[in-house]
C-alpha atoms as a PDB file:
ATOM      1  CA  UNK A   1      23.788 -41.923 -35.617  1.00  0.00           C
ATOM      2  CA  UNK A   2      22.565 -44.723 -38.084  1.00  0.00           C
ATOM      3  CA  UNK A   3      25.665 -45.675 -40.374  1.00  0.00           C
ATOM      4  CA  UNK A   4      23.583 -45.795 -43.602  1.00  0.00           C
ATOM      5  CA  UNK A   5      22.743 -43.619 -45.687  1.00  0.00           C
ATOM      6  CA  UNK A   6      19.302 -44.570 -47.238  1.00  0.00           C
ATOM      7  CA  UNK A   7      16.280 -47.314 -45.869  1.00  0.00           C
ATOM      8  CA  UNK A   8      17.962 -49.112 -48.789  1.00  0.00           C
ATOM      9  CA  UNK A   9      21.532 -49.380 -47.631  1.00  0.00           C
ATOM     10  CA  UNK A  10      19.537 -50.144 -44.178  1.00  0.00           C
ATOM     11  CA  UNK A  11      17.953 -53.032 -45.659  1.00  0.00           C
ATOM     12  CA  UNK A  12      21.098 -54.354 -47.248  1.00  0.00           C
ATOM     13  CA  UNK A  13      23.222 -54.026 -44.429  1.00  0.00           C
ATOM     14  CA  UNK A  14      20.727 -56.264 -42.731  1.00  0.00           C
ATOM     15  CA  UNK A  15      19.458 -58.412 -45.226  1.00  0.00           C
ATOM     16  CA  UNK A  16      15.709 -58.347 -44.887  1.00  0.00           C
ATOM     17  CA  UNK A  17      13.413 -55.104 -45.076  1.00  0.00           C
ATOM     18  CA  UNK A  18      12.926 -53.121 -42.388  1.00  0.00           C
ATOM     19  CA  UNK A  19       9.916 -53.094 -40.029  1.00  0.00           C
ATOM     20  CA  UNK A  20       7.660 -50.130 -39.611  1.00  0.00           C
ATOM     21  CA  UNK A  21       8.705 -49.286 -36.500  1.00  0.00           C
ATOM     22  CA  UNK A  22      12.487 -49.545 -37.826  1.00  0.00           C
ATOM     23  CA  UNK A  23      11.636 -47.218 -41.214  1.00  0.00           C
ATOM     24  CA  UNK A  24      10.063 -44.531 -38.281  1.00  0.00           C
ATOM     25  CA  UNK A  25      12.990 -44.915 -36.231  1.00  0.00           C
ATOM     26  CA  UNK A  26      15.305 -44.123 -39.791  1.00  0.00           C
ATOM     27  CA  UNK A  27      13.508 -41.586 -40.795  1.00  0.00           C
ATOM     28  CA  UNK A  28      13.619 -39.550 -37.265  1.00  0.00           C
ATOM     29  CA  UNK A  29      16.952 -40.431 -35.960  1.00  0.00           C
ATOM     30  CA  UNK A  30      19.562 -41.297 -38.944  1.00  0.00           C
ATOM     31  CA  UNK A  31      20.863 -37.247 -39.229  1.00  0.00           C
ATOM     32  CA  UNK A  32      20.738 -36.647 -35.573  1.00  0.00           C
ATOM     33  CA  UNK A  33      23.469 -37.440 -33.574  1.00  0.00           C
ATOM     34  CA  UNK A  34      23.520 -39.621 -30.418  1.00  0.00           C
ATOM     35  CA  UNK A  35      23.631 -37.026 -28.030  1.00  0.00           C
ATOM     36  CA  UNK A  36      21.098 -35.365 -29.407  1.00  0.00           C
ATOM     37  CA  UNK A  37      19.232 -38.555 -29.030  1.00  0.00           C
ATOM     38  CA  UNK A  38      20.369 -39.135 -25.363  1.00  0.00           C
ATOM     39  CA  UNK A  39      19.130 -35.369 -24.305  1.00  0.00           C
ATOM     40  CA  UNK A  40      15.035 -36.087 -25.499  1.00  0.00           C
ATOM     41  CA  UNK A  41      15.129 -37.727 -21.854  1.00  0.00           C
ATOM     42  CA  UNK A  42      15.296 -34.236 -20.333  1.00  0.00           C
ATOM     43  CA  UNK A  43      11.866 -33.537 -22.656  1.00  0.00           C
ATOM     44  CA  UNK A  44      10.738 -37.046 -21.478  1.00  0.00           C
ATOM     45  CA  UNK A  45      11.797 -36.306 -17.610  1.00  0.00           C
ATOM     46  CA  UNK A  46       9.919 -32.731 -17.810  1.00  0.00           C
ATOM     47  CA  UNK A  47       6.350 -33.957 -19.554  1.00  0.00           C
ATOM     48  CA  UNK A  48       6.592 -36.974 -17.045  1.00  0.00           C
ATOM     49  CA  UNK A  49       6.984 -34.995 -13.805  1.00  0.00           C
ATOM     50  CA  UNK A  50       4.985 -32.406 -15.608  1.00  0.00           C
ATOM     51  CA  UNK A  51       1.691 -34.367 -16.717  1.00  0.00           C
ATOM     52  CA  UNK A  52       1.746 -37.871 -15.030  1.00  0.00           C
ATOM     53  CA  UNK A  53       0.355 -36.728 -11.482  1.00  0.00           C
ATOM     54  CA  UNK A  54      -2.011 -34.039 -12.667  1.00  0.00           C
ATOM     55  CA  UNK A  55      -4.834 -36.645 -12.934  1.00  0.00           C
ATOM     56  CA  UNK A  56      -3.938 -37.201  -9.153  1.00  0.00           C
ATOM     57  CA  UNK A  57      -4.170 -33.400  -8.494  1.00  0.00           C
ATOM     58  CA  UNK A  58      -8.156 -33.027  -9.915  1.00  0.00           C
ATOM     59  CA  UNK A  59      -8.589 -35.958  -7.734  1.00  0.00           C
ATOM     60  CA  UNK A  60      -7.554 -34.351  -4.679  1.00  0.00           C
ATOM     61  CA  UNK A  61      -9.319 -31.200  -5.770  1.00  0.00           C
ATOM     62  CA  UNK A  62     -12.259 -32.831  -6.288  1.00  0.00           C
ATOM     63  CA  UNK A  63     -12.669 -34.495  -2.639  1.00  0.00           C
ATOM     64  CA  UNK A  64     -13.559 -30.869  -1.714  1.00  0.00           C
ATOM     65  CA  UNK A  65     -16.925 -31.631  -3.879  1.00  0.00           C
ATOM     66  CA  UNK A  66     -17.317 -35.077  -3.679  1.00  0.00           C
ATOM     67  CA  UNK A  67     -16.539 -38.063  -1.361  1.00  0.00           C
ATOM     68  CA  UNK A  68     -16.324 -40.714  -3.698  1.00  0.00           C
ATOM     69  CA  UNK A  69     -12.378 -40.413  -3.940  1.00  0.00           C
ATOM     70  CA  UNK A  70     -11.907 -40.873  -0.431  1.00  0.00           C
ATOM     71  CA  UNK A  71     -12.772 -44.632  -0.074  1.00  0.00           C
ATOM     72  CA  UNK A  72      -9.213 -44.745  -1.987  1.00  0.00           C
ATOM     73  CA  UNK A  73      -7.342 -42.159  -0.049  1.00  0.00           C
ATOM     74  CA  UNK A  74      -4.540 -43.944   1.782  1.00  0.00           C
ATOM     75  CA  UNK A  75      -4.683 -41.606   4.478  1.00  0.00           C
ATOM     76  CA  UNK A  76      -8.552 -39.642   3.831  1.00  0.00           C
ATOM     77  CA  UNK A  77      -7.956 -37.458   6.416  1.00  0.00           C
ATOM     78  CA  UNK A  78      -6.049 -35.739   4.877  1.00  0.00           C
ATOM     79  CA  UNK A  79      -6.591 -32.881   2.074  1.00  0.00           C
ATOM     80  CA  UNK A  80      -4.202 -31.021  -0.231  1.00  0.00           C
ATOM     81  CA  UNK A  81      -4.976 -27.507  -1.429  1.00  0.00           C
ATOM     82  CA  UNK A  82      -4.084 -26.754  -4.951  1.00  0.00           C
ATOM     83  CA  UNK A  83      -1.354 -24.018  -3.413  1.00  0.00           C
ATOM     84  CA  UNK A  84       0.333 -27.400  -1.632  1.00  0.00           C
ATOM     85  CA  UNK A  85       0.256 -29.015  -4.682  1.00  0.00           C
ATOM     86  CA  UNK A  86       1.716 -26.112  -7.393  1.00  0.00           C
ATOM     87  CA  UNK A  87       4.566 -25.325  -4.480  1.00  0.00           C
ATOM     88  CA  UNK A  88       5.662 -28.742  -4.288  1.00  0.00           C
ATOM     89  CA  UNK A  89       5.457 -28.614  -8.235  1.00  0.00           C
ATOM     90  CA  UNK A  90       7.473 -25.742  -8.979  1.00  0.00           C
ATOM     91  CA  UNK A  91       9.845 -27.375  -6.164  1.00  0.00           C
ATOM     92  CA  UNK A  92      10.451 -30.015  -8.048  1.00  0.00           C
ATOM     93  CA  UNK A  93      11.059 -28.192 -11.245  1.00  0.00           C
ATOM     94  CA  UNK A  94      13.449 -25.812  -9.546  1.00  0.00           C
ATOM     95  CA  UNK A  95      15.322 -29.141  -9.019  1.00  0.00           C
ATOM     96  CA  UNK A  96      14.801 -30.527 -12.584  1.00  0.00           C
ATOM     97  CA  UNK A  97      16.391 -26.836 -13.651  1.00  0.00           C
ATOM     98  CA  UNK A  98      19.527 -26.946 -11.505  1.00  0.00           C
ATOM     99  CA  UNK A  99      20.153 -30.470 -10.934  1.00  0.00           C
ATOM    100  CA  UNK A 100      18.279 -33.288 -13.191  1.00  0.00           C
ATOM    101  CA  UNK A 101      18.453 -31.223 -16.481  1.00  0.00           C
ATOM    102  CA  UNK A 102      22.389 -30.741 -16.177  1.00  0.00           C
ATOM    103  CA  UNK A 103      23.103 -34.175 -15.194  1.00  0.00           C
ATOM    104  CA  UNK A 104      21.428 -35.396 -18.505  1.00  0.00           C
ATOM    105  CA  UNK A 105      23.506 -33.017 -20.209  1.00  0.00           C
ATOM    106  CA  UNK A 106      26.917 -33.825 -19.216  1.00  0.00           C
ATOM    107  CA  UNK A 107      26.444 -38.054 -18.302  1.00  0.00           C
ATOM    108  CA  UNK A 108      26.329 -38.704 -21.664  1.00  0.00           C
ATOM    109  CA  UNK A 109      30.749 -39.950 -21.869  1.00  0.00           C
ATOM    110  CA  UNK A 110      28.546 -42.768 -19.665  1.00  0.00           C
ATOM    111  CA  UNK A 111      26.325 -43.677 -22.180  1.00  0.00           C
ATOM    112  CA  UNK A 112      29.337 -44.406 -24.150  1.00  0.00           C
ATOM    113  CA  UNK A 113      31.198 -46.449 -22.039  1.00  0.00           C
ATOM    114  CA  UNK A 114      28.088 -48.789 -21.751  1.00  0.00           C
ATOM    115  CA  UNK A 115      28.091 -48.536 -25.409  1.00  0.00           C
ATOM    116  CA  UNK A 116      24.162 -47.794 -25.485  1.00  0.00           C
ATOM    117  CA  UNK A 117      23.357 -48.214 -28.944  1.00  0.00           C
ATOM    118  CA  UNK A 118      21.116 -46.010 -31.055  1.00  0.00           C
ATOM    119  CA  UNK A 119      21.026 -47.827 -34.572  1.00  0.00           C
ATOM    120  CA  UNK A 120      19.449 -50.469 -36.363  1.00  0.00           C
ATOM    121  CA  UNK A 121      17.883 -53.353 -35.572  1.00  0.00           C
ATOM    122  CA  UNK A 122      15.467 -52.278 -32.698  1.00  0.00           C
ATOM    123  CA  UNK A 123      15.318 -54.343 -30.247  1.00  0.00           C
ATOM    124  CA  UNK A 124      12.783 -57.241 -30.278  1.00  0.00           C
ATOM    125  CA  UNK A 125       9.775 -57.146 -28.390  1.00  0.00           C
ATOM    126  CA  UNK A 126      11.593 -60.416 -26.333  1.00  0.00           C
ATOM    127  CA  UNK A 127      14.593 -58.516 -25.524  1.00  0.00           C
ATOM    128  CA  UNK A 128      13.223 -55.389 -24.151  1.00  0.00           C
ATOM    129  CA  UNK A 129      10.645 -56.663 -21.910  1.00  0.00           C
ATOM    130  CA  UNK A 130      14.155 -59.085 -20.219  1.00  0.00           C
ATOM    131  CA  UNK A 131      16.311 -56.036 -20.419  1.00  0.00           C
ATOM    132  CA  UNK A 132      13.748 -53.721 -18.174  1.00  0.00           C
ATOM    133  CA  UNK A 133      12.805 -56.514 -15.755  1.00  0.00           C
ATOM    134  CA  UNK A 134      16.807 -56.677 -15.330  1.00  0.00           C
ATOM    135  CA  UNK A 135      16.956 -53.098 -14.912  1.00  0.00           C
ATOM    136  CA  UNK A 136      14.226 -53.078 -12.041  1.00  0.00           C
ATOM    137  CA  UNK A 137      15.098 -55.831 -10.608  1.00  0.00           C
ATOM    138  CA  UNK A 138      18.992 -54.199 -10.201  1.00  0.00           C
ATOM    139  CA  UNK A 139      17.600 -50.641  -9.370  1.00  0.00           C
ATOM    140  CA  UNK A 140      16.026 -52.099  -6.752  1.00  0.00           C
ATOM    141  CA  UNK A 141      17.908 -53.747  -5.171  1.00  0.00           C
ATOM    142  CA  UNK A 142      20.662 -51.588  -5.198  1.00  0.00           C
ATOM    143  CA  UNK A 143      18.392 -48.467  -4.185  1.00  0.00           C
ATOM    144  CA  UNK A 144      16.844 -50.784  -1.219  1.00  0.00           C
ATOM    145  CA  UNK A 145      20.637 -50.342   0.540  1.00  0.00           C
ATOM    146  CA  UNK A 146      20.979 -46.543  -0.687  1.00  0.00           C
ATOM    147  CA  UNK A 147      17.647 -45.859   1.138  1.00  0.00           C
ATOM    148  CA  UNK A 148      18.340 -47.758   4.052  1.00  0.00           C
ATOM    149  CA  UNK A 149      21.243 -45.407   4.334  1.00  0.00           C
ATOM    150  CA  UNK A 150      19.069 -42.518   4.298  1.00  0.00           C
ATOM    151  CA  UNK A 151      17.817 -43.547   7.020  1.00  0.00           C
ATOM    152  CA  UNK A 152      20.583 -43.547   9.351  1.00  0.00           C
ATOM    153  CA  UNK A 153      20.938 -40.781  11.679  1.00  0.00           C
ATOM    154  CA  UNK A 154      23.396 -38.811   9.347  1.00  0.00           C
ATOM    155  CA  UNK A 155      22.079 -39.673   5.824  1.00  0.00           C
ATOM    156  CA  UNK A 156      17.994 -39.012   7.376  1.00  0.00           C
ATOM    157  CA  UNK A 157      18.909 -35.651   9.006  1.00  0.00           C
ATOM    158  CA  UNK A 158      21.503 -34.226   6.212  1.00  0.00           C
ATOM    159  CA  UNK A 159      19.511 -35.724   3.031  1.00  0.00           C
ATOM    160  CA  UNK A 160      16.646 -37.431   3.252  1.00  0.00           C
ATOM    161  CA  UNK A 161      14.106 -35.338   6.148  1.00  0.00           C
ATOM    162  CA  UNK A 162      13.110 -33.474   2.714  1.00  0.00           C
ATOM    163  CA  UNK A 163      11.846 -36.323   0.990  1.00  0.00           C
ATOM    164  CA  UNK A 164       9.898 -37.131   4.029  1.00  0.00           C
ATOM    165  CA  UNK A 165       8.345 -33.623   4.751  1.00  0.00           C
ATOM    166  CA  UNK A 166       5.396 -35.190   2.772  1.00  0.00           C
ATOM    167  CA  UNK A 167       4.192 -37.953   5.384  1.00  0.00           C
ATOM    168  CA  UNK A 168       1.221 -38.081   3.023  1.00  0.00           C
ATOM    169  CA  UNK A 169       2.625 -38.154  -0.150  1.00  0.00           C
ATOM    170  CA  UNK A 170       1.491 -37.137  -3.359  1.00  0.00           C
ATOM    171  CA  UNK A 171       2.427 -37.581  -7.030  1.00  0.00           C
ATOM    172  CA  UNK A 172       4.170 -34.336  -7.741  1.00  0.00           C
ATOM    173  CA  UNK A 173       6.405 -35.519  -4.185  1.00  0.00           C
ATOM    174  CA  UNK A 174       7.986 -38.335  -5.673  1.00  0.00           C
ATOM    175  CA  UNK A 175      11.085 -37.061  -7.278  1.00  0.00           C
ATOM    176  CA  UNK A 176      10.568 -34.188  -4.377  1.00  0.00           C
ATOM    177  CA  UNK A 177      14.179 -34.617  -2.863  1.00  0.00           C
ATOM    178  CA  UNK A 178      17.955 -32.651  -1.271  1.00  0.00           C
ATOM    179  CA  UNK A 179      19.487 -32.412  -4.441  1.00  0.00           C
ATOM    180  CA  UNK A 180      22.084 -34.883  -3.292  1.00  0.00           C
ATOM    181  CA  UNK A 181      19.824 -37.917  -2.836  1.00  0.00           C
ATOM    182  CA  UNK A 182      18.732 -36.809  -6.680  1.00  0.00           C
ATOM    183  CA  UNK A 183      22.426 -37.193  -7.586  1.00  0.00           C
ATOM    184  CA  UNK A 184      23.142 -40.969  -5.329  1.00  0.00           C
ATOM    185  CA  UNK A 185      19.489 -42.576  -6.339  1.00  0.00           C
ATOM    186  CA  UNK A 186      20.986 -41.896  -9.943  1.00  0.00           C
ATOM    187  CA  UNK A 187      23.367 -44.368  -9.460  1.00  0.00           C
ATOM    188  CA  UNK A 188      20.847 -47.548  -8.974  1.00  0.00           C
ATOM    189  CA  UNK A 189      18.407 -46.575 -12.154  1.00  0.00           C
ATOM    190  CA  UNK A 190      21.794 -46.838 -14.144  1.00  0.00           C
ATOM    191  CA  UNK A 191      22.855 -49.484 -12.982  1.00  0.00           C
ATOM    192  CA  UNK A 192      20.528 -51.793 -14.514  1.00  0.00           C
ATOM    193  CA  UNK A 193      21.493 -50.519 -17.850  1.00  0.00           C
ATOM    194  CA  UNK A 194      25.336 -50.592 -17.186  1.00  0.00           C
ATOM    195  CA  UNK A 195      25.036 -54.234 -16.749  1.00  0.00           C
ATOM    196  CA  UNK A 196      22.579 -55.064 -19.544  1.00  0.00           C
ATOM    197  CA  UNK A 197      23.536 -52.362 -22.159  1.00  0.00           C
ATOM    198  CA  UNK A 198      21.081 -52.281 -24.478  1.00  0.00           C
ATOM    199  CA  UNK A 199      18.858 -49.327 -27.329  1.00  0.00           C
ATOM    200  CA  UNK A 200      18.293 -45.908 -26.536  1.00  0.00           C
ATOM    201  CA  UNK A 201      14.773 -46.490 -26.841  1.00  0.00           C
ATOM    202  CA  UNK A 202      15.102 -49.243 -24.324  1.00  0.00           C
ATOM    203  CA  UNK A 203      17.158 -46.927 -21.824  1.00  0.00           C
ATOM    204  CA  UNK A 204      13.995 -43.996 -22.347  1.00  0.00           C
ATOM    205  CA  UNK A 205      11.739 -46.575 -22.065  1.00  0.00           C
ATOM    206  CA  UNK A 206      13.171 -47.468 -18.919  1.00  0.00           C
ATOM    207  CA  UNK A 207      13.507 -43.756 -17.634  1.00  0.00           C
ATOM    208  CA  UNK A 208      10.199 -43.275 -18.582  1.00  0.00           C
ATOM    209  CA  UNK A 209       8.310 -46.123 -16.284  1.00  0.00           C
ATOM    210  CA  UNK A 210      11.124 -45.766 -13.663  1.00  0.00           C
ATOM    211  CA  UNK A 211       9.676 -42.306 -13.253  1.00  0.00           C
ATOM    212  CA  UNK A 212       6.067 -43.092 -13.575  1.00  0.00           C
ATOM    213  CA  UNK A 213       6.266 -46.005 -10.834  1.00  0.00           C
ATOM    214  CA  UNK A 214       7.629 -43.135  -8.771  1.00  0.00           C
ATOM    215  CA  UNK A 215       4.594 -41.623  -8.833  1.00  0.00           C
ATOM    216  CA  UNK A 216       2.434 -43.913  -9.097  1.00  0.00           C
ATOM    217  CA  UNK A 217       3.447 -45.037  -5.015  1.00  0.00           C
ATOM    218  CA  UNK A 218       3.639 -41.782  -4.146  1.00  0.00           C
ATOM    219  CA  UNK A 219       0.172 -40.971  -5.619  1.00  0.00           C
ATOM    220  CA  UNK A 220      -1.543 -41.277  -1.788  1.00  0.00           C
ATOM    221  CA  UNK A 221      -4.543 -43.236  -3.441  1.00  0.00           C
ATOM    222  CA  UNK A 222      -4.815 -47.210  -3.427  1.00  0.00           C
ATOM    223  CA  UNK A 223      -6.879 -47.950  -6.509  1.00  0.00           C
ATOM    224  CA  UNK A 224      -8.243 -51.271  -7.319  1.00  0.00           C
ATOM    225  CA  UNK A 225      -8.041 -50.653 -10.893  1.00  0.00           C
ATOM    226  CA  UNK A 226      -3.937 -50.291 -11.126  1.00  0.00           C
ATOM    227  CA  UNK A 227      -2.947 -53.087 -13.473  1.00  0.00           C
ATOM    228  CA  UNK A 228       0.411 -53.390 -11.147  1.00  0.00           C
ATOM    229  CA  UNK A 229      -1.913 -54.579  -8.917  1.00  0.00           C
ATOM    230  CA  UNK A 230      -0.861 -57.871 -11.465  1.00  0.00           C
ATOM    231  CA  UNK A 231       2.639 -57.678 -11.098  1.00  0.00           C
ATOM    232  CA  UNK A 232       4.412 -60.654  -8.369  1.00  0.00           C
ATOM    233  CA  UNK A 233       5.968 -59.182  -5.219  1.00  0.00           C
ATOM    234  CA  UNK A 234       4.900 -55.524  -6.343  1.00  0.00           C
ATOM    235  CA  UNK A 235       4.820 -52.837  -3.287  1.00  0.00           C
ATOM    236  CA  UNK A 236       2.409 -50.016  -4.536  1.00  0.00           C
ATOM    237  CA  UNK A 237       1.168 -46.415  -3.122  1.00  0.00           C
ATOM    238  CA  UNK A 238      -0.397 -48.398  -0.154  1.00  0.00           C
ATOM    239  CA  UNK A 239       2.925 -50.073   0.742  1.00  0.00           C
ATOM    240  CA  UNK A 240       4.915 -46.870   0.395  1.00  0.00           C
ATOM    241  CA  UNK A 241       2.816 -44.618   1.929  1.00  0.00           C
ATOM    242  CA  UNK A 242       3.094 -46.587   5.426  1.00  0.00           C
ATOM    243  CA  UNK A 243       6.793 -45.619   4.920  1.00  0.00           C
ATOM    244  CA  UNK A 244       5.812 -42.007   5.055  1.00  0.00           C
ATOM    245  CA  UNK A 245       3.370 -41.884   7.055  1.00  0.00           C
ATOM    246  CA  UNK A 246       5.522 -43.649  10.176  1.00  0.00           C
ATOM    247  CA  UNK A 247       7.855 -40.439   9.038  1.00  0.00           C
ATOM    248  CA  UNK A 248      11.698 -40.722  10.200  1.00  0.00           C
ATOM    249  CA  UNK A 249      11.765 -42.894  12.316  1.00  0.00           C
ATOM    250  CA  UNK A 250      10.510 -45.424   9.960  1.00  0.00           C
ATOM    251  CA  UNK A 251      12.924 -48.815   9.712  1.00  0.00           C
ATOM    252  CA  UNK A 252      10.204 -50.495   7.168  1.00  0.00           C
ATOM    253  CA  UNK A 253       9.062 -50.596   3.630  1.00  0.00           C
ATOM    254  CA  UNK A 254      12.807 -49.027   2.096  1.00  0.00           C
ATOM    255  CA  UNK A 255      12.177 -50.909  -1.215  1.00  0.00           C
ATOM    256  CA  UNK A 256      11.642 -49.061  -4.035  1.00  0.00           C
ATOM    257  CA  UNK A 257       9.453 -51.152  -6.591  1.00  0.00           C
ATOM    258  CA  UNK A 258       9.146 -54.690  -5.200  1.00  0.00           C
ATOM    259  CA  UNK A 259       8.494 -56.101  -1.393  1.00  0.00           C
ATOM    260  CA  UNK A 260      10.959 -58.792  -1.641  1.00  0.00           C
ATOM    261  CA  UNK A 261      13.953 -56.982  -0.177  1.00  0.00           C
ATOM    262  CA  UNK A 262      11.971 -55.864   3.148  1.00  0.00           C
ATOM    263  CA  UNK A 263      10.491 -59.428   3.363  1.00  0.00           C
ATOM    264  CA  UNK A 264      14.420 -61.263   3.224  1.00  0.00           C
ATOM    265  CA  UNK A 265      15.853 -58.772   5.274  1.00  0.00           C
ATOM    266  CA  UNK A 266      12.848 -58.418   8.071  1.00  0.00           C
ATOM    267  CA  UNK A 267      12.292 -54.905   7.052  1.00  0.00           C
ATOM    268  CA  UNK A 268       8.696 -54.964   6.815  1.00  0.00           C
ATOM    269  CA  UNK A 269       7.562 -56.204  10.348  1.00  0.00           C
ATOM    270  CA  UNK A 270       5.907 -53.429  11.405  1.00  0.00           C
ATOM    271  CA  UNK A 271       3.827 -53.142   8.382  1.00  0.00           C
ATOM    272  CA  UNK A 272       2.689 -56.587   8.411  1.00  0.00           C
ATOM    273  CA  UNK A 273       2.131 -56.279  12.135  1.00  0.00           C
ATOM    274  CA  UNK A 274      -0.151 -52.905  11.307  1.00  0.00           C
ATOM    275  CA  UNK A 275      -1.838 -54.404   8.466  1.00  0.00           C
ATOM    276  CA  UNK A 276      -2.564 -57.754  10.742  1.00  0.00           C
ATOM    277  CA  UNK A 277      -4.002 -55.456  13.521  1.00  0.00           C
ATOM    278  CA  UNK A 278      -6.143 -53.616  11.273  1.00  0.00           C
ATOM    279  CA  UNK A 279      -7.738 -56.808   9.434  1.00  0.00           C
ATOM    280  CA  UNK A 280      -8.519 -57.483  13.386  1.00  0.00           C
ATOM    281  CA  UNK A 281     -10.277 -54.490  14.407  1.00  0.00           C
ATOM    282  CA  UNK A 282     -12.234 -54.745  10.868  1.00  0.00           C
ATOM    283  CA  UNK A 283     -13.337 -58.064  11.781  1.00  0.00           C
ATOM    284  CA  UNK A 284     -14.078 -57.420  14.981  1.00  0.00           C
ATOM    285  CA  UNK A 285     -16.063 -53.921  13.981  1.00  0.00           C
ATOM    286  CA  UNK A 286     -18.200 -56.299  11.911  1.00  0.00           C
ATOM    287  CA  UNK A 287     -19.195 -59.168  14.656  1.00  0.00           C
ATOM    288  CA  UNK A 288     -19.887 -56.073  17.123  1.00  0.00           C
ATOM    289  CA  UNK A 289     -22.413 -54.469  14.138  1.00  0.00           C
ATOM    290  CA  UNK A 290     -23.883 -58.048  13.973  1.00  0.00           C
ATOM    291  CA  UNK A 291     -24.359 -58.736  17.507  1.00  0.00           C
ATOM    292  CA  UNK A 292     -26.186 -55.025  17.627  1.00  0.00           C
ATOM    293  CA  UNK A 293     -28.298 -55.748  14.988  1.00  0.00           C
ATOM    294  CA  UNK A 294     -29.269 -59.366  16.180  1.00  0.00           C
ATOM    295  CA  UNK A 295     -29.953 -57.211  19.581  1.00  0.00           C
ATOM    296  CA  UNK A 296     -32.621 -54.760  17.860  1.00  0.00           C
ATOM    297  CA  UNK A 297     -34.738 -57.348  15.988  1.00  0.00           C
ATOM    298  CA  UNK A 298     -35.125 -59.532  19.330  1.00  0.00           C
END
């Protein structure tokens, strides 16, 4: 809770006037309490989960009617029906119900102990964009090793087959987990923040793309548009979905966000190897359509 009573004592206490953003911020959160504050990422986890991959599902629907989609389908030959879609939706909100939801509502003593702080200033434009590019840079990292150990013998057939039931993943799959991995992959998103404590609006902030990047690999589509296309050593849905697609037995592609873990650590041989082999038959597939054409004129 914001120790002032007015925009005025605000002001004062930091001697300067406060920004817009900071007078919004006042006016919403000074008379609620932190908790309070901490539990809108329950609202934030639901609408995300909720909203994020329906674009994705009128996609899918629409391949039934159109084509045009499937030049970006990972793996076209595949099709969801909306029934596949809505089961693995209200799967994943069972989970949110009995697992995510209460978590939020009892973690907050950690949130304290970090001393995440909810008052004024905000943080600077400067300070957020270093604090999350800690925080992804730690979750994944740390979640590169937790998902390795998923797929051990023990951690793949007690945990993690569930995740992997979807060896063509879609959005609504990507928080689609045993309610135990849900609980350990908690530990690497707050991580980042643990280390680098910083606003509550940073730590939704962060939540909130965590989340969305979640979906966005497990979308199933590769599209040339995605402005993470921009972002340095950035995986994507293509580089995930090779992880899914090999299934259980996979030993490549564990990182979550970024490819530089699987590249140091040699986990991402057999994806090179496939994409290598691929950009071979393509070429190849092209000087055979040449030759045949050159064939038909003479």
């Amino acid at each position: 809770m914001i120790p002032y009573a007015t925009i005025e004592d605000a002001s004062t206490a930091l001697g300067r006037n406060l920004t817009t953003l900071e007078t919004l911020w006042f006016n919403y959160s000074s008379k609620k309490s932190d908790y309070y504050l901490y539990c809108h990422n329950i609202l934030f986890l639901f609408l995300i989960f909720s909203l994020i991959p329906l674009p994705l599902v009128f996609i899918e629907l629409s391949r039934s009617i159109s084509s045009f989609f499937d030049r970006y389908k990972i793996q076209p030959k595949v099709k969801n029906s909306f029934s596949d879609m809505f089961r693995c939706y209200k799967d994943v909100m069972k989970m949110f119900i009995l697992v995510v939801g209460p978590l939020q509502l009892v973690s907050y003593p950690s949130i304290q102990m970090i001393e995440i702080r909810s008052g004024l200033p905000l943080p600077s434009l400067g300070e957020l964009v270093a604090q999350l590019v800690v925080y992804f840079l730690v979750e994944d990292y740390t979640n590169y090793w937790v998902h390795r150990f998923f797929h051990s013998k023990w951690g793949y057939e007690k945990i993690h087959y569930i995740h992997h039931e979807y060896t063509a993943p879609i959005g609504y799959a990507a928080p689609y987990a045993h309610w135990a991995e849900v609980l350990l992959l908690g530990v690497p998103t707050f991580l980042g923040p643990a280390i680098a404590p910083g606003h509550m609006i940073t730590f939704w902030l962060w939540i909130a793309l965590r989340q969305i990047e979640a979906i966005e690999t497990h979308s199933g589509y590769d599209f040339p548009w995605t402005l993470t296309k921009f972002i340095p050593f950035y995986g994507g849905a293509e580089y995930h979905d090779y992880h899914h697609y090999v299934g259980g037995q996979s030993q490549s592609n564990f990182a979550s966000v970024f490819t530089y873990c699987d590249y140091i650590y040699g986990t991402d041989k057999g994806y090179r190897f496939q994409k290598k082999l691929l950009q071979q038959i393509k070429e190849e597939s092209k000087k055979s359509n040449k030759q045949n054409g050159g064939d038909k004129l003479d």
